[in-house]
N, C-alpha and C. Protein backbone atom coordinates (compact mmCIF):
# COMPACT_ATOMS: atom_id res chain seq x y z
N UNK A 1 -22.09 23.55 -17.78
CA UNK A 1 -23.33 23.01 -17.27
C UNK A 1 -23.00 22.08 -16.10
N UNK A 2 -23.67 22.39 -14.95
CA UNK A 2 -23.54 21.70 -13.69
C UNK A 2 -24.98 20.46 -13.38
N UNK A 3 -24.52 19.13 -13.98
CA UNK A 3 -25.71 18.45 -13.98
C UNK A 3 -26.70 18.44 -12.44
N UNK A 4 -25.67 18.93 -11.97
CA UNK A 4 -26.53 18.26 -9.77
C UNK A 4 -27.35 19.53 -9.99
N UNK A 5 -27.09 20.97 -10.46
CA UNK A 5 -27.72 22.13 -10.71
C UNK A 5 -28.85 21.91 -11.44
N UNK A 6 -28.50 21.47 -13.19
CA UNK A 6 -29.42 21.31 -14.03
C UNK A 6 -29.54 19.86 -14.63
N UNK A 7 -30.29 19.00 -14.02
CA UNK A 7 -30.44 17.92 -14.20
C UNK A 7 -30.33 17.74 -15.59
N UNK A 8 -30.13 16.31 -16.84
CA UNK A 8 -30.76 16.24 -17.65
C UNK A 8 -32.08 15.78 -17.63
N UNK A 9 -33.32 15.94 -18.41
CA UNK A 9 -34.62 16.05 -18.34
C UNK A 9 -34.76 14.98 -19.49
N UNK A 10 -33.99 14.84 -20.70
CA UNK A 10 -34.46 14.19 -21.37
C UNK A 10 -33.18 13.92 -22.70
N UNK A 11 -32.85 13.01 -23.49
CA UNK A 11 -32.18 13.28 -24.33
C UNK A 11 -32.85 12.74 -25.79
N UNK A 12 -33.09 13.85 -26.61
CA UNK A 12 -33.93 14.01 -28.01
C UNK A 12 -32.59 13.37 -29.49
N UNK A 13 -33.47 13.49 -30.83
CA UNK A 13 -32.95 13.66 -31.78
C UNK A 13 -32.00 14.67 -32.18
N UNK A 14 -32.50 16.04 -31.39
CA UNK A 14 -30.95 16.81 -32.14
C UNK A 14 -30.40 17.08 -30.85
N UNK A 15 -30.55 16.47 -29.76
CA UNK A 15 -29.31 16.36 -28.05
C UNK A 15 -29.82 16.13 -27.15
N UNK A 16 -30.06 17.17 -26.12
CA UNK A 16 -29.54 16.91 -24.58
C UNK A 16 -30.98 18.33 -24.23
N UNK A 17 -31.85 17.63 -23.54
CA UNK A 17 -32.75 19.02 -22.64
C UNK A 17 -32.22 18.19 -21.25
N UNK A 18 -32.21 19.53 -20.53
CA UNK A 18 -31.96 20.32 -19.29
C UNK A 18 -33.56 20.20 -19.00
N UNK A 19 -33.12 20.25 -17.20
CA UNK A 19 -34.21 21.15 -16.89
C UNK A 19 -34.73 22.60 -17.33
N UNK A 20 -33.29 23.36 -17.41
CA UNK A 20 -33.56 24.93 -18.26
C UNK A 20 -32.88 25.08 -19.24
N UNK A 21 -32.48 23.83 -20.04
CA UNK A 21 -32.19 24.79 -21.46
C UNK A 21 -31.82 22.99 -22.71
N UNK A 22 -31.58 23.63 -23.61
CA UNK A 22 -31.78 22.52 -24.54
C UNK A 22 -30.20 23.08 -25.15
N UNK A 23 -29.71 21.86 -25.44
CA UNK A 23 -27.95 21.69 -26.04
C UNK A 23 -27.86 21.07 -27.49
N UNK A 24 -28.13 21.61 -28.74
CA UNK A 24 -27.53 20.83 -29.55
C UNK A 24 -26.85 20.51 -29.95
N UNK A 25 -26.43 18.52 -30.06
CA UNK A 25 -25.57 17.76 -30.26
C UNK A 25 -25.25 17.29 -31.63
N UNK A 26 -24.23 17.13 -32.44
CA UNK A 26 -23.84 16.50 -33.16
C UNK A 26 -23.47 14.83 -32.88
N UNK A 27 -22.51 14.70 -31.60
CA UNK A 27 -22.64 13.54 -30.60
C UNK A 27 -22.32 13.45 -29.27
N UNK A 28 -23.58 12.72 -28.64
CA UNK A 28 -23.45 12.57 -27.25
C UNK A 28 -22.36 11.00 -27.25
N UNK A 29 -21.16 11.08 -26.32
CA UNK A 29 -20.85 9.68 -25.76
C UNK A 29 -21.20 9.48 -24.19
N UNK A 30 -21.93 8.55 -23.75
CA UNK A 30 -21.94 8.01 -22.77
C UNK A 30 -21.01 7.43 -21.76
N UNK A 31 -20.45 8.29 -20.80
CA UNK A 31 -19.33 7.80 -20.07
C UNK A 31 -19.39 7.74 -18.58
N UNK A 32 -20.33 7.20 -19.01
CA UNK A 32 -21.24 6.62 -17.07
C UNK A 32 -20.79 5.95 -16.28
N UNK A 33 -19.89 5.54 -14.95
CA UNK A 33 -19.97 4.50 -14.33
C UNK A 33 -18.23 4.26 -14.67
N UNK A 34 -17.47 4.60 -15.24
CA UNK A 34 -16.41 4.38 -15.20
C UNK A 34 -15.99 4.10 -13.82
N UNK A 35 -15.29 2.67 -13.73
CA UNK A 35 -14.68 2.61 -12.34
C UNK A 35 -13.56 2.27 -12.85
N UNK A 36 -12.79 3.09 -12.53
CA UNK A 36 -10.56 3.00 -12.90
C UNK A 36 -9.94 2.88 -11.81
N UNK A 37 -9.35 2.08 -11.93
CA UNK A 37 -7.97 1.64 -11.14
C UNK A 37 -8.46 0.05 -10.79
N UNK A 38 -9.48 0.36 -9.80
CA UNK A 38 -9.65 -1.33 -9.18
C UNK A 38 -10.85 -1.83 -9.52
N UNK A 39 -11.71 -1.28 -10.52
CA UNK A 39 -12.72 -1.76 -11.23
C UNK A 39 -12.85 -2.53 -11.81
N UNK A 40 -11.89 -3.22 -12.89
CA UNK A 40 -11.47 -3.90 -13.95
C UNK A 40 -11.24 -5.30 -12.72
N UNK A 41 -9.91 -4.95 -12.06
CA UNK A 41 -9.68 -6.35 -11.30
C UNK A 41 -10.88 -6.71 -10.36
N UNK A 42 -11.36 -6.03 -9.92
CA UNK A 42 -12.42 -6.62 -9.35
C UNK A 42 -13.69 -7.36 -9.66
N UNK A 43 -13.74 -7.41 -11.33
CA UNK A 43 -14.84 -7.81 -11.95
C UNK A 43 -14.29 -9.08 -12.50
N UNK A 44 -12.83 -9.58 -11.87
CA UNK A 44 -12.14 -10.74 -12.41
C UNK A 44 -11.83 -11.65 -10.72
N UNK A 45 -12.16 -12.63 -10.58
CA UNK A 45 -12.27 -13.36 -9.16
C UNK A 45 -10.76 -13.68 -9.03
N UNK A 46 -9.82 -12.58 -8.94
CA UNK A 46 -8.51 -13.27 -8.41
C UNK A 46 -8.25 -13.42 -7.15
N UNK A 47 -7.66 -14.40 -7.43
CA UNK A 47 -7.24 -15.45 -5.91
C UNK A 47 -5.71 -15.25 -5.62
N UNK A 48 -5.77 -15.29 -4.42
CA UNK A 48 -4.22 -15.20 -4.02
C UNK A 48 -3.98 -16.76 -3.35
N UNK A 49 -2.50 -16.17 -2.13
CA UNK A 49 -2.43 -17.41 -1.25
C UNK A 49 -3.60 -17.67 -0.12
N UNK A 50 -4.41 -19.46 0.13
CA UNK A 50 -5.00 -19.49 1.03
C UNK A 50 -6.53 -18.98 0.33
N UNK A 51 -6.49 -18.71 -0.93
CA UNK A 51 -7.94 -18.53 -1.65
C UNK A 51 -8.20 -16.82 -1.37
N UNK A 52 -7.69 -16.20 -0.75
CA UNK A 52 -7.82 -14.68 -0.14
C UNK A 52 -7.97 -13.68 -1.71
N UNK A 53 -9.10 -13.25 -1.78
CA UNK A 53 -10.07 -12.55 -3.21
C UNK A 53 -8.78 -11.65 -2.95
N UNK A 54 -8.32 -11.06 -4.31
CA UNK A 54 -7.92 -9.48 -4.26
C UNK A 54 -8.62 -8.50 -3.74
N UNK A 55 -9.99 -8.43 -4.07
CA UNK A 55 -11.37 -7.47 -3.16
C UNK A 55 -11.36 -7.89 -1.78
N UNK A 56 -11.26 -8.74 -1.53
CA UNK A 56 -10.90 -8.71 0.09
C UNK A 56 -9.70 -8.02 0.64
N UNK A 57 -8.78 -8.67 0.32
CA UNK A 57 -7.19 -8.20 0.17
C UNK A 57 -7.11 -6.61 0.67
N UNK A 58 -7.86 -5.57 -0.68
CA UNK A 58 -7.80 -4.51 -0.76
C UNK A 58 -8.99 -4.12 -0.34
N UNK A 59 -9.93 -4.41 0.86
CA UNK A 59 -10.74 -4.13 1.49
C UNK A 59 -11.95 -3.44 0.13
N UNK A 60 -12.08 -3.90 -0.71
CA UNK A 60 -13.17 -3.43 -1.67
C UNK A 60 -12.61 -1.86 -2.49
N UNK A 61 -11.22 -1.63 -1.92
CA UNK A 61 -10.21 -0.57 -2.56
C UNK A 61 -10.42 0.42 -1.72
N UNK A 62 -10.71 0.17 -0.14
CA UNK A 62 -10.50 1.26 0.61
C UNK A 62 -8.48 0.82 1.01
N UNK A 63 -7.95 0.20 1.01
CA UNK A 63 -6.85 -0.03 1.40
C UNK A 63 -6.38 -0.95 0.55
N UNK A 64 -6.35 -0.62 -0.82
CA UNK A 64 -5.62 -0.41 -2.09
C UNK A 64 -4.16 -0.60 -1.85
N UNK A 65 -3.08 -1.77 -2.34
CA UNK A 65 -1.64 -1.57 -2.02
C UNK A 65 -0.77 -2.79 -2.98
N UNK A 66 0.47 -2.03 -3.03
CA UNK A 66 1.17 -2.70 -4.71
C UNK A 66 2.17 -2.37 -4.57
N UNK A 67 3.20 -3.05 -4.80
CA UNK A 67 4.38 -3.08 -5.05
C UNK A 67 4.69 -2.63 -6.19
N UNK A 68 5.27 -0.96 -6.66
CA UNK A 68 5.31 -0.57 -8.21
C UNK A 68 4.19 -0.39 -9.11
N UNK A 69 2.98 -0.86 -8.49
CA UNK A 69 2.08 -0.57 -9.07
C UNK A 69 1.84 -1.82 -9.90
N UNK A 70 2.99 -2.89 -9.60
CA UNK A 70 3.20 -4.37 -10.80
C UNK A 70 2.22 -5.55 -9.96
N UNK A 71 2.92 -5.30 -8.90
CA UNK A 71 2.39 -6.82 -8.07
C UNK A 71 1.81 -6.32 -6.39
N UNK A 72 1.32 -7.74 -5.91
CA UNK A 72 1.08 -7.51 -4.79
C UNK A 72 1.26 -8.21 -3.78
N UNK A 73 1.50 -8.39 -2.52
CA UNK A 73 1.87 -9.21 -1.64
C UNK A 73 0.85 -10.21 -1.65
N UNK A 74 1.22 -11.30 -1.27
CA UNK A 74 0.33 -12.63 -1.42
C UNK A 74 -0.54 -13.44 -2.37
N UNK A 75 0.04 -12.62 -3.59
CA UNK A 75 -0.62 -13.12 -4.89
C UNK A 75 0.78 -13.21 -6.02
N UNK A 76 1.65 -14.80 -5.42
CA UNK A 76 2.66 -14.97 -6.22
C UNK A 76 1.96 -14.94 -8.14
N UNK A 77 3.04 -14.60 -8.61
CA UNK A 77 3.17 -14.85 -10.37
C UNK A 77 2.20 -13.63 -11.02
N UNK A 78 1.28 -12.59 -9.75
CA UNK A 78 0.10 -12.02 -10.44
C UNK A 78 0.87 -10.84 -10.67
N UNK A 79 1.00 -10.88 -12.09
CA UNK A 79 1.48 -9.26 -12.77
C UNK A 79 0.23 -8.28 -12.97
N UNK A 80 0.05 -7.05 -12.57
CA UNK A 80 -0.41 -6.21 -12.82
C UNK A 80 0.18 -5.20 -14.24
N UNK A 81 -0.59 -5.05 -15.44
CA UNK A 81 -0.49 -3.58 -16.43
C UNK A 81 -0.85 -2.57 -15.73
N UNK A 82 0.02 -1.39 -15.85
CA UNK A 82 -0.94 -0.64 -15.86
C UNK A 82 -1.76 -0.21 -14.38
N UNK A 83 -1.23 -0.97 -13.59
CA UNK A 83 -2.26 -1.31 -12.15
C UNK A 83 -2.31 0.11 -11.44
N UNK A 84 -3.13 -0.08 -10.42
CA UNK A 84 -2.68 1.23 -9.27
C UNK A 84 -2.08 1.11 -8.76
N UNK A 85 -1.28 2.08 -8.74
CA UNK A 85 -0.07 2.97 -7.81
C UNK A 85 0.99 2.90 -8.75
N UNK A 86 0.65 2.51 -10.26
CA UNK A 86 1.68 2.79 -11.23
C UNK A 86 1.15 4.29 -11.73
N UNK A 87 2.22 5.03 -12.71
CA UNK A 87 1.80 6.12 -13.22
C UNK A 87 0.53 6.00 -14.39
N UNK A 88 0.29 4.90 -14.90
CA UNK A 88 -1.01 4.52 -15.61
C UNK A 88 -1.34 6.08 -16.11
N UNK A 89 -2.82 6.25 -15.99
CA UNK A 89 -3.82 6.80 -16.87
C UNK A 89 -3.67 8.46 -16.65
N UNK A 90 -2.03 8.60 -15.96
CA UNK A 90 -1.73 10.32 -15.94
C UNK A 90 -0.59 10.08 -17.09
N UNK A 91 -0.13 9.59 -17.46
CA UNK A 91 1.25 9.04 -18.25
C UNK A 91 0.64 8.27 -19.90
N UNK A 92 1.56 8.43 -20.58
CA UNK A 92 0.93 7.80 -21.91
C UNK A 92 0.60 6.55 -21.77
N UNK A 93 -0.63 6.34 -21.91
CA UNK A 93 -0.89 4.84 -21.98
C UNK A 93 -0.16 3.70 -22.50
N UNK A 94 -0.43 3.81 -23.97
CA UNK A 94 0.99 2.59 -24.80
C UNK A 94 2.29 3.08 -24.22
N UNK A 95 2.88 4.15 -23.95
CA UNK A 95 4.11 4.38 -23.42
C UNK A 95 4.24 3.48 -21.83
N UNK A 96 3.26 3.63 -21.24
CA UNK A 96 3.39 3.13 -19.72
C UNK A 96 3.51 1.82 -20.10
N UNK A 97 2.15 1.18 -20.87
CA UNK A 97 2.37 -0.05 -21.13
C UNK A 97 3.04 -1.08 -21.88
N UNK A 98 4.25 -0.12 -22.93
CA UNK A 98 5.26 -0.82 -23.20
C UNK A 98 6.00 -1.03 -21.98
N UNK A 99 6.29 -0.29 -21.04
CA UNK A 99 7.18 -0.07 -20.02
C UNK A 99 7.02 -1.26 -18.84
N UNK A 100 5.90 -1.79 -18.86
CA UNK A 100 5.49 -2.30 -18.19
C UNK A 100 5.85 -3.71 -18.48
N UNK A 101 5.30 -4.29 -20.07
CA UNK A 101 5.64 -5.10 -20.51
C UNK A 101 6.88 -5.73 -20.72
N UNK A 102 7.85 -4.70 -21.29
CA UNK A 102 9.21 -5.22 -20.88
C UNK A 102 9.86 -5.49 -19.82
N UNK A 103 9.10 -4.55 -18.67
CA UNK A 103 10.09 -5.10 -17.63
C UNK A 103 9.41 -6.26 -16.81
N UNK A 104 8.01 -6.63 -17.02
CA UNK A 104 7.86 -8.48 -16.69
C UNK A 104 8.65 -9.16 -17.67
N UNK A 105 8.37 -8.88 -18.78
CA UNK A 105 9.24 -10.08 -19.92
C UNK A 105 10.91 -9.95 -18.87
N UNK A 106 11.08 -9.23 -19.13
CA UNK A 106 12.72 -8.98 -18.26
C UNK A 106 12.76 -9.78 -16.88
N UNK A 107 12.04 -10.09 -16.21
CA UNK A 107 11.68 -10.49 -14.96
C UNK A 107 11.38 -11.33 -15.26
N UNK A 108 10.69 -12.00 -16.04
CA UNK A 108 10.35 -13.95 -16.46
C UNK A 108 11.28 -14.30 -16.83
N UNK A 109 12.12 -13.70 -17.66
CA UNK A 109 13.72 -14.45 -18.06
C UNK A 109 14.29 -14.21 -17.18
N UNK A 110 14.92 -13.32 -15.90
CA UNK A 110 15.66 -13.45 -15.02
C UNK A 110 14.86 -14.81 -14.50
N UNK A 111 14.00 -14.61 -13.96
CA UNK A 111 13.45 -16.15 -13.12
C UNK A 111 14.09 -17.34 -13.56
N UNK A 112 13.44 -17.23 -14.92
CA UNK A 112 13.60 -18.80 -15.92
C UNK A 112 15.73 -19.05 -15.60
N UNK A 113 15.99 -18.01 -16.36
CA UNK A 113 17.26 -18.33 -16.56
C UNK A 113 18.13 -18.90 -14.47
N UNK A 114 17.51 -18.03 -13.50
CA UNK A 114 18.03 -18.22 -12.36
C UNK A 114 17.28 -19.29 -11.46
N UNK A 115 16.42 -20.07 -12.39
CA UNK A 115 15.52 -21.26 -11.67
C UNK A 115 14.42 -20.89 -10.55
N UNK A 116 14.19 -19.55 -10.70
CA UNK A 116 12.42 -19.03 -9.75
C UNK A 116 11.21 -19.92 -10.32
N UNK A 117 10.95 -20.34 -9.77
CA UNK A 117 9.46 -20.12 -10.17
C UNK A 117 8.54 -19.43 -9.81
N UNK A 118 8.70 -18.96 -8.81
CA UNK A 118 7.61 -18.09 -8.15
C UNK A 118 8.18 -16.55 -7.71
N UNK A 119 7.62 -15.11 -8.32
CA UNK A 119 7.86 -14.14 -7.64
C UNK A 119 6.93 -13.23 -6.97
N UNK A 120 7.16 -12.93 -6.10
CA UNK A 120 6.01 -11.95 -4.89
C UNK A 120 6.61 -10.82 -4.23
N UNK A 121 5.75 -9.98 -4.29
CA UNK A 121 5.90 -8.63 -3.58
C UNK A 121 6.19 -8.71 -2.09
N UNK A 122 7.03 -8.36 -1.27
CA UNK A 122 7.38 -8.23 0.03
C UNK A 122 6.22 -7.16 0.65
N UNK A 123 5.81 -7.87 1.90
CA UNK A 123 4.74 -7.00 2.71
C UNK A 123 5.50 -5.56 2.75
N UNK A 124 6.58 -5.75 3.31
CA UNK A 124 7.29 -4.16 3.78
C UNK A 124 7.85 -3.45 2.28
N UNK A 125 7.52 -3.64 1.20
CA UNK A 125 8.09 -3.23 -0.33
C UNK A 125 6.75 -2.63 -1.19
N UNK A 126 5.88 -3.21 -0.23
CA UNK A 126 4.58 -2.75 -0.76
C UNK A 126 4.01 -1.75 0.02
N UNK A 127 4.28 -2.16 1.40
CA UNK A 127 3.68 -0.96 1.90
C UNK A 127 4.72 0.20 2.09
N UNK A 128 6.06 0.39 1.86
CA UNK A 128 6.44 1.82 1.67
C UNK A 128 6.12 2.18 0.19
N UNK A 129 5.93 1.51 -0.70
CA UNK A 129 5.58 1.82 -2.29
C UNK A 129 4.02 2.65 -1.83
N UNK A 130 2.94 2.10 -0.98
CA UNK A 130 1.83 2.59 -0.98
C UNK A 130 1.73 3.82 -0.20
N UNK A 131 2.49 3.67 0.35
CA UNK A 131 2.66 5.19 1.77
C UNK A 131 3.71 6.50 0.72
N UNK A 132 4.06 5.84 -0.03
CA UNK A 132 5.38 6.96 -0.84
C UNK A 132 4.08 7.65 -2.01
N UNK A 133 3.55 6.95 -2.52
CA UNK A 133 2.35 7.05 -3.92
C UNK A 133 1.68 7.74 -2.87
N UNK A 134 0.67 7.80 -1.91
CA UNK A 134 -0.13 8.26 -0.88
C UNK A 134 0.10 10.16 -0.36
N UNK A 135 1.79 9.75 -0.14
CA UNK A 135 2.22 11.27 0.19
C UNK A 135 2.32 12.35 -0.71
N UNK A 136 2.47 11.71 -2.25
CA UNK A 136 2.77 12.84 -3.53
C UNK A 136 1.41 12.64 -3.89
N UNK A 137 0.65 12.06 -3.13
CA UNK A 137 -0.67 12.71 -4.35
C UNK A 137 -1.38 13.14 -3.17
N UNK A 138 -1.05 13.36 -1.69
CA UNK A 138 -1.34 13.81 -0.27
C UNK A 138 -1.18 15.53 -0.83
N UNK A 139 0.23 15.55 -1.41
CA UNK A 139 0.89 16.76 -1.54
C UNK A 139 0.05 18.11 -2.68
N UNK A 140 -0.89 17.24 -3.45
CA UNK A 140 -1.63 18.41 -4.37
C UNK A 140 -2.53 18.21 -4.28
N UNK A 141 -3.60 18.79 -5.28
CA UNK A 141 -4.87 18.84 -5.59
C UNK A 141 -5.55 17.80 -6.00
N UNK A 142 -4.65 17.02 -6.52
CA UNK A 142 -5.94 15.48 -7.17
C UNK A 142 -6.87 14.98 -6.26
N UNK A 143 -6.03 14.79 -4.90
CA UNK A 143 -7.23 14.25 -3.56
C UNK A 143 -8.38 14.81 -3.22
N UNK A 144 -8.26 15.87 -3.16
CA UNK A 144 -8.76 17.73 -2.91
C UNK A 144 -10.20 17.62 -3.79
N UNK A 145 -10.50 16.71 -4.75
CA UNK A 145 -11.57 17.03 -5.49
C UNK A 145 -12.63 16.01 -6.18
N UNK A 146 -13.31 16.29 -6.31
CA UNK A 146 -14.21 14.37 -6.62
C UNK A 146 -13.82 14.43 -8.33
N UNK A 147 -13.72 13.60 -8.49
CA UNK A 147 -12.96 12.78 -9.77
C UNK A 147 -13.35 12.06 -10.08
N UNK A 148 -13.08 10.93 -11.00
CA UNK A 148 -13.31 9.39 -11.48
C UNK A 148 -11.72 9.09 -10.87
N UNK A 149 -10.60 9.69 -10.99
CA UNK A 149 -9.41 9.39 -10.37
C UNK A 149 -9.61 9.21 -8.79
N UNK A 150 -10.14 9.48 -8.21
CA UNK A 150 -10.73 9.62 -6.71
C UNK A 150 -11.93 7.99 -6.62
N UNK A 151 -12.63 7.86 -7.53
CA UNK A 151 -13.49 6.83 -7.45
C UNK A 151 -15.03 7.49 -7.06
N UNK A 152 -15.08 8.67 -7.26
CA UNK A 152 -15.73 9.85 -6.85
C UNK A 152 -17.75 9.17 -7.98
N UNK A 153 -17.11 9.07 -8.90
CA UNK A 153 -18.07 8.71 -9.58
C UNK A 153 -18.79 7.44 -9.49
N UNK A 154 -18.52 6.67 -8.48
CA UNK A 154 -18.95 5.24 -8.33
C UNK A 154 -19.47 5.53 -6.90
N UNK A 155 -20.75 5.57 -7.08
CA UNK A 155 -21.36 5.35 -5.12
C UNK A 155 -20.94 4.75 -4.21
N UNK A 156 -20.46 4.50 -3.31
CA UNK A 156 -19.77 3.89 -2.33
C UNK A 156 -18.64 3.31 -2.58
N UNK A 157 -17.99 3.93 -3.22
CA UNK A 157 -16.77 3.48 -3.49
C UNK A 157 -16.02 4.40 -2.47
N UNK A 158 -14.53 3.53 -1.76
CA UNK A 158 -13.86 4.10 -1.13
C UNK A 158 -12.90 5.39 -2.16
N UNK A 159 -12.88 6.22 -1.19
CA UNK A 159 -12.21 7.84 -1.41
C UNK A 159 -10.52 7.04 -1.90
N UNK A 160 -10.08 7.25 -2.77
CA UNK A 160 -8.35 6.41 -3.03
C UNK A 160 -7.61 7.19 -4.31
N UNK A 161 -6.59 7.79 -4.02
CA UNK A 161 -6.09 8.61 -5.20
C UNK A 161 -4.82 7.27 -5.87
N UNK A 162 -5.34 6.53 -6.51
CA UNK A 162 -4.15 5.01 -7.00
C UNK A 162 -3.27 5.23 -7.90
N UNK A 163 -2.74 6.72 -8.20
CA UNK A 163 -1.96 6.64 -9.65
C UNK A 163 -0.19 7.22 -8.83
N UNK A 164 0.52 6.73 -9.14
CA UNK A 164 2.01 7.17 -9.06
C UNK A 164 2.24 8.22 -10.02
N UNK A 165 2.50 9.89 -9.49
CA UNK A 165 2.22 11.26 -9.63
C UNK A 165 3.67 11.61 -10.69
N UNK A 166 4.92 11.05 -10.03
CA UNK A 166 5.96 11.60 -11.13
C UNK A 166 5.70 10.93 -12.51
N UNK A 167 5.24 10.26 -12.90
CA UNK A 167 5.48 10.28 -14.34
C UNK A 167 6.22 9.19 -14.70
N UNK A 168 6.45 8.68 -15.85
CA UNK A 168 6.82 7.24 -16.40
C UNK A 168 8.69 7.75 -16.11
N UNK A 169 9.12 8.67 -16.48
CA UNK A 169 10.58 8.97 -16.52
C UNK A 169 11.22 8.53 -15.09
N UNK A 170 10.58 8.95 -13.75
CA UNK A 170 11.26 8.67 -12.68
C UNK A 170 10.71 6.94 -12.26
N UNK A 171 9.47 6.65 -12.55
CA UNK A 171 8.65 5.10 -12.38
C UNK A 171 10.17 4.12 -13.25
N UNK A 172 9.95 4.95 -14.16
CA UNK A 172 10.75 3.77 -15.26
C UNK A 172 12.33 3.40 -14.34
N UNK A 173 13.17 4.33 -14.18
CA UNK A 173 14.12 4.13 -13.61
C UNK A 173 14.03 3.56 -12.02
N UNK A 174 12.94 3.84 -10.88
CA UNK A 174 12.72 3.09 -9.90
C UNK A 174 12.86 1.49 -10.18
N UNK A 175 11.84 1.44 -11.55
CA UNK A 175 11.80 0.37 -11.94
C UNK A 175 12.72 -0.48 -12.51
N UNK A 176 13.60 -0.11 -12.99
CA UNK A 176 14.86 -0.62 -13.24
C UNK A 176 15.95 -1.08 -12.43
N UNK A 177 16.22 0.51 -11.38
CA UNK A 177 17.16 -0.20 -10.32
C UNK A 177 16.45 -1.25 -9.61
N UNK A 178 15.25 -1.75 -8.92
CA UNK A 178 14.76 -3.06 -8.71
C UNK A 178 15.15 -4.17 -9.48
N UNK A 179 15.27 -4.14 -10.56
CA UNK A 179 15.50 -4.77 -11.18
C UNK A 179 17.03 -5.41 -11.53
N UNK A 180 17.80 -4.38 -11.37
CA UNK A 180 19.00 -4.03 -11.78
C UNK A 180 19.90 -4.93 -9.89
N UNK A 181 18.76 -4.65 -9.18
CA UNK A 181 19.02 -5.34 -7.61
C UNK A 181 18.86 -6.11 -7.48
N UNK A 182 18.51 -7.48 -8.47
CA UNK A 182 17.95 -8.85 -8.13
C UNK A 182 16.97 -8.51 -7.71
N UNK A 183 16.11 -7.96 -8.28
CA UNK A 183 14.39 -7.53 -7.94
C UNK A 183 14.27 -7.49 -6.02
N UNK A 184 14.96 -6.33 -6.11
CA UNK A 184 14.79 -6.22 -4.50
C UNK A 184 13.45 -5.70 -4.24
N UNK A 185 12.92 -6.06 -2.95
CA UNK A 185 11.59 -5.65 -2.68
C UNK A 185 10.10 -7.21 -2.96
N UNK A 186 10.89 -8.35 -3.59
CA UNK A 186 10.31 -9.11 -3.82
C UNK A 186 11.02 -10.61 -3.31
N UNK A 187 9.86 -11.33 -3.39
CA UNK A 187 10.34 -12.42 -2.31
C UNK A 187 10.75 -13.86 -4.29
N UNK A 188 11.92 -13.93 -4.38
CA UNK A 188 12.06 -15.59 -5.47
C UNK A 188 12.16 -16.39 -4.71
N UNK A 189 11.40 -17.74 -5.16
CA UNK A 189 11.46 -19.00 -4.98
C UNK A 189 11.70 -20.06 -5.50
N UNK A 190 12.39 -21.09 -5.48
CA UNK A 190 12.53 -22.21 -6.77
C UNK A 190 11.98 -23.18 -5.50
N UNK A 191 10.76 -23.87 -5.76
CA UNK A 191 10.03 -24.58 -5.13
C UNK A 191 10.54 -25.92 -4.99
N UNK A 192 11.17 -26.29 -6.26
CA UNK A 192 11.52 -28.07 -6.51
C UNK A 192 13.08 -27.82 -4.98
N UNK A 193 13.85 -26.81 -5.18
CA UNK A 193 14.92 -26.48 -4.54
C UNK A 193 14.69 -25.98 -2.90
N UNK A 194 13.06 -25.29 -2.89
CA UNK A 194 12.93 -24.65 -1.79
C UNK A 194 14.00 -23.43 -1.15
N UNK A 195 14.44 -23.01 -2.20
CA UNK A 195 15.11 -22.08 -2.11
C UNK A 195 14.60 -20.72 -2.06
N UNK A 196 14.79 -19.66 -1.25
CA UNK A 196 14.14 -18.44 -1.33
C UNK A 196 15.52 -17.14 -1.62
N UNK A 197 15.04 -16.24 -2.73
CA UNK A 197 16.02 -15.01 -2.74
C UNK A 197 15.86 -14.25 -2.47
């Protein structure tokens, strides 16, 4: 059933009328309006450096951009789950998001133990992370088609394919050697020291 074809007309006690035909339901769920990827953060007023909204930042998610899909330039200490341009909601969920979780916990104890207080995404670490995510999902069909992955389902929402395409197996290990590099790609600071790594 193609709703733009056959509108729904009405929804009854035993389902769903059509303009031309009637569907009976055992259960309808309502899954209207889903906005994924930058929906969620945007309904939360985060602030970066200089007061600068994340919705500004990311132009209202026409120009969407993340370091790993974890963090973002100019918004020290802000960890992203799960975020866009991680493998998120193509990849097992609790699987991504254990993955995720350990490797901030892993990254707050490197800090703590090496005297950071502050860590941030590098402008140039974010934007080849966003141009690399951009080209593999450039490369198939996900772009190619209106979606809720597209933002397709939200009216004026900018056109943005936000998910990292290989999968938690190659994310996970990107994610590690960063890690494994003194979190290369990110700017440490120990403020009392003014020290930068």
């Amino acid at each position: 059933m193609n709703l733009k074809e056959t509108p729904i007309k009405e929804i009854y006690d035993k389902g769903v009328r059509t303009i031309k035909e009637e569907y009976d339901l055992d259960i309808l769920v309502f899954a209207t309006g889903y906005d994924g990827m930058t929906g969620p953060l945007f309904k939360i007023d985060i602030r970066g450096r200089d007061g600068l909204s994340l919705k500004d930042k990311w132009d209202d998610g026409a120009s969407t951009r993340t370091y790993l899909g974890l963090m973002t330039a100019g918004f020290p200490n802000f960890f992203m789950i799960t975020g866009p341009e991680s493998p998120s909601v193509l990849s097992n969920m609790p699987l991504c998001i254990e993955q995720h979780v350990d490797w901030i916990i892993d990254c707050i104890n490197y800090l703590e133990e090496n005297r950071f207080d502050v860590i941030e995404a590098k402008r140039e670490a974010e934007d080849r992370w966003s141009q690399h995510c951009r080209e593999i999902a450039e490369s198939t069909l996900y772009t190619k088609t209106d979606s809720w992955y597209t933002g397709a389902n939200i009216e004026g929402k900018p056109r943005r394919f936000l998910i990292y395409l290989p999968g938690i197996g190659p994310y996970r290990k990107i994610c590690n050697d960063v890690a494994n590099n003194n979190y290369k790609g990110f700017h440490l600071l120990n403020m009392s020291e003014k020290t930068i790594h």
